[in-house]
Protein backbone atom coordinates (compact mmCIF):
# COMPACT_ATOMS: atom_id res chain seq x y z
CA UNK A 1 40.82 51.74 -40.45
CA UNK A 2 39.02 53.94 -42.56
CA UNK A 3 35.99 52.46 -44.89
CA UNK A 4 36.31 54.01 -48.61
CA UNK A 5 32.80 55.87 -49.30
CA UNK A 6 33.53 55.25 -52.86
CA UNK A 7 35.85 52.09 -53.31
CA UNK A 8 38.29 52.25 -56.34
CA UNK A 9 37.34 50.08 -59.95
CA UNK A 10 40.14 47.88 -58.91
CA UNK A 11 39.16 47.36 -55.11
CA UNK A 12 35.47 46.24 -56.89
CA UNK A 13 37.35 44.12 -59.36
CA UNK A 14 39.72 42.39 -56.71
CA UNK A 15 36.16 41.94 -54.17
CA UNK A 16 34.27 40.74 -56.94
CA UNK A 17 36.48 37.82 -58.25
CA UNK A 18 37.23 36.80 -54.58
CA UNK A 19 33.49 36.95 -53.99
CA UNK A 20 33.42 39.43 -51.35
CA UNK A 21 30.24 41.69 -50.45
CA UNK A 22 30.01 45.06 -49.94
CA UNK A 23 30.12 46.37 -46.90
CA UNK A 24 28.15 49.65 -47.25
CA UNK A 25 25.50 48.29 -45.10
CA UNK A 26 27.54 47.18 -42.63
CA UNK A 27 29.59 50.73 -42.49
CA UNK A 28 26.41 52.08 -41.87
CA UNK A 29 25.57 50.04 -39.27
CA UNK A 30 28.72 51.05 -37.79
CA UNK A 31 28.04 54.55 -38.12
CA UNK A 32 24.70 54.23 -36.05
CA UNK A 33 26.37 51.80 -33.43
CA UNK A 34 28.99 54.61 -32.35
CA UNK A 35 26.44 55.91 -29.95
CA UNK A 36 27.28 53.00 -27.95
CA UNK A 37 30.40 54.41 -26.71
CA UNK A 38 28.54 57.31 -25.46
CA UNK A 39 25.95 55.01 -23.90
CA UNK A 40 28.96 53.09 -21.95
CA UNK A 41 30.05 56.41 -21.00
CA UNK A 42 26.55 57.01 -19.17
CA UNK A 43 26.39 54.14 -17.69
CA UNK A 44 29.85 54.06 -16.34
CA UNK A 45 29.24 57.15 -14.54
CA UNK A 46 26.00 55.70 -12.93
CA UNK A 47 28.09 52.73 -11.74
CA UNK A 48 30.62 55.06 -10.14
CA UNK A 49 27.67 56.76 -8.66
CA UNK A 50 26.72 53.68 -6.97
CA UNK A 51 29.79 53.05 -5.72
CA UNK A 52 30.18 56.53 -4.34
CA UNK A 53 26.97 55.68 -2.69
CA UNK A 54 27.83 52.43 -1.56
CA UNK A 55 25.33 50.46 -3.02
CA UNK A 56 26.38 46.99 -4.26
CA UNK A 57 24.99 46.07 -8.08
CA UNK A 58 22.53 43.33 -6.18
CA UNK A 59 21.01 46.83 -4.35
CA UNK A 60 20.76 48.71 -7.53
CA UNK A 61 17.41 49.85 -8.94
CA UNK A 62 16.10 47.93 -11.70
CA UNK A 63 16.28 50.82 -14.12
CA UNK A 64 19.80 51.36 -12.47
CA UNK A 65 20.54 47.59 -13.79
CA UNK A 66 18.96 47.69 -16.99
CA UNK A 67 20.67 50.56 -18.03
CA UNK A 68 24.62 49.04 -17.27
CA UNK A 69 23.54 45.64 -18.77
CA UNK A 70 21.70 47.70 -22.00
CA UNK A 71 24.68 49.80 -22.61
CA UNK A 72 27.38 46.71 -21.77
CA UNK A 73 25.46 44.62 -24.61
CA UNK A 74 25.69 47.65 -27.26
CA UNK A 75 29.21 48.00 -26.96
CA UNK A 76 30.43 44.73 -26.99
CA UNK A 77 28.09 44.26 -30.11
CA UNK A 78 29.82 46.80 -31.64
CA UNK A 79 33.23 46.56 -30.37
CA UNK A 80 33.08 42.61 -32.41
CA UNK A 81 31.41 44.05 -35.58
CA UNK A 82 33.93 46.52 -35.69
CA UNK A 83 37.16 44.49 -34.33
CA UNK A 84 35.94 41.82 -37.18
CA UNK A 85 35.66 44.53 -39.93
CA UNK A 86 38.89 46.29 -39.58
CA UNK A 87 41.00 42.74 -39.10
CA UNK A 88 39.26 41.90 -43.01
CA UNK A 89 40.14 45.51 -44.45
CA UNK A 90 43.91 45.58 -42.78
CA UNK A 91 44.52 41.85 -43.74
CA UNK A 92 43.21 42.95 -47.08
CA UNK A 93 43.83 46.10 -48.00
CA UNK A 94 43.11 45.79 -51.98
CA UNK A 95 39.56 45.19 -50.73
CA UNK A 96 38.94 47.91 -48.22
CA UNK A 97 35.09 48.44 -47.87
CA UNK A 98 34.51 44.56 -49.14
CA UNK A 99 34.18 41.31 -46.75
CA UNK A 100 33.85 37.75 -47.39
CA UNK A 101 30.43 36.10 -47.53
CA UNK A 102 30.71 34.90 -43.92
CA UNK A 103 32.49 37.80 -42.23
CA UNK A 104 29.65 40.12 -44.00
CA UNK A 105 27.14 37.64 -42.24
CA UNK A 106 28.58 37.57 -38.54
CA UNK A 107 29.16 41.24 -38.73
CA UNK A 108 25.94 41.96 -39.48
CA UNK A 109 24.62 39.67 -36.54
CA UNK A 110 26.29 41.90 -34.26
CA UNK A 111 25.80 44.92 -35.69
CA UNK A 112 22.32 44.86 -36.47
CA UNK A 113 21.40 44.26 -32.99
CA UNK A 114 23.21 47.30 -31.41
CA UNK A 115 20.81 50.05 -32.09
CA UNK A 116 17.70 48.31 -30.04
CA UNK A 117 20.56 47.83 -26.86
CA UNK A 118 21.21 51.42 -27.48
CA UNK A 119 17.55 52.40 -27.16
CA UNK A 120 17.21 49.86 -23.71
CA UNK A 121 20.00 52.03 -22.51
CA UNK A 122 18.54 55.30 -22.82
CA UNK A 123 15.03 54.17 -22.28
CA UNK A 124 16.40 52.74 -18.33
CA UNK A 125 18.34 56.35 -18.11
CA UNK A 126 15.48 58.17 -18.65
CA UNK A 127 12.56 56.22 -17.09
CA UNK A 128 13.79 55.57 -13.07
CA UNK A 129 10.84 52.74 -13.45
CA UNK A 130 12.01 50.74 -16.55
CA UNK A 131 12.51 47.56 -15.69
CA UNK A 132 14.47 45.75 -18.75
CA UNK A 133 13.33 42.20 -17.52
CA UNK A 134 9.72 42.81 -18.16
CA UNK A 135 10.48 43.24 -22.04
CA UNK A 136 13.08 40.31 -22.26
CA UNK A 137 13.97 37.28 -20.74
CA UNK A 138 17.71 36.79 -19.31
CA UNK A 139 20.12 35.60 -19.87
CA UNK A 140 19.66 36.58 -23.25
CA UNK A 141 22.58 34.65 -25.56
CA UNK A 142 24.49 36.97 -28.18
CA UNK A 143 23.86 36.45 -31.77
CA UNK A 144 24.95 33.20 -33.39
CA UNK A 145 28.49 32.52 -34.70
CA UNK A 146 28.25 31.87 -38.42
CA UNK A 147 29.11 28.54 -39.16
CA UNK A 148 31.72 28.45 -42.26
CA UNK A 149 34.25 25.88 -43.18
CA UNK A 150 37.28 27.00 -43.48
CA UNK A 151 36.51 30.20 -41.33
CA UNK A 152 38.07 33.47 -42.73
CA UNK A 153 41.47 33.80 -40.97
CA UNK A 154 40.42 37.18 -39.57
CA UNK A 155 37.89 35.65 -37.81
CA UNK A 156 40.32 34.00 -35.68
């Protein structure tokens, strides 16, 4: 679904007595994030590589690991900001570009996390030594579910 670069007075009416929050930064957020796809795409092709090669993912080179686990965590970070985004703005489409407090919140905790897996990614395609271990310690758990009674039904 498409975000609204300049929301209508009414959609900013209809937010603001519901008590939703803009979703600007969160758009943009998106907008960075897309680059994951392309990063999955790398990656994918390195893991067919292996295959080709026969070399089992306990065989691969550390840079060869860090890159598939880098570019795994950036788009399923951004696959759940964005799957939680568009479920708000098609179950409410009078407040396209506007999320509730807590869907603002979670969507941010994913989203604002994809650019540094981006940047692992590309960092273990381009350096054959980068070893993503020696910057972070795994398993490393996804951002925190935001805790809101009742959750927002697209949540769910």
């Amino acid at each position: 679904m498409a975000y609204p670069s300049k929301p209508p007075l009414a959609a900013k009416l209809r937010a603001a007595l519901a008590g939703e929050r803009d979703a600007v930064t969160l758009e943009a957020l998106r907008s960075a994030g897309r680059a994951a796809y392309d990063e999955l795409m790398a990656a994918e092709q390195v893991r067919e590589e292996q295959v080709m090669d026969q070399i089992t993912p306990w065989a691969a080179s550390s840079a060869v690991s860090s890159q598939l686990l880098a570019a795994w965590n950036a788009f399923v970070l951004q696959t759940l900001g964005e799957a939680l985004l568009d479920a708000d703005y098609a179950a409410d489409k009078g407040t396209v570009g506007f999320v509730p407090g807590t869907t603002h919140d979670q969507a941010h905790a994913w989203l604002s996390e994809v650019p540094q897996w981006i940047a692992r990614a590309r960092q273990a395609r381009a350096d054959r030594t980068y070893d993503l271990t020696a910057e972070i310690d795994l398993p490393l758990r996804l951002p925190a579910w935001v805790a809101a009674a009742p959750l927002p039904a697209e949540h769910l």
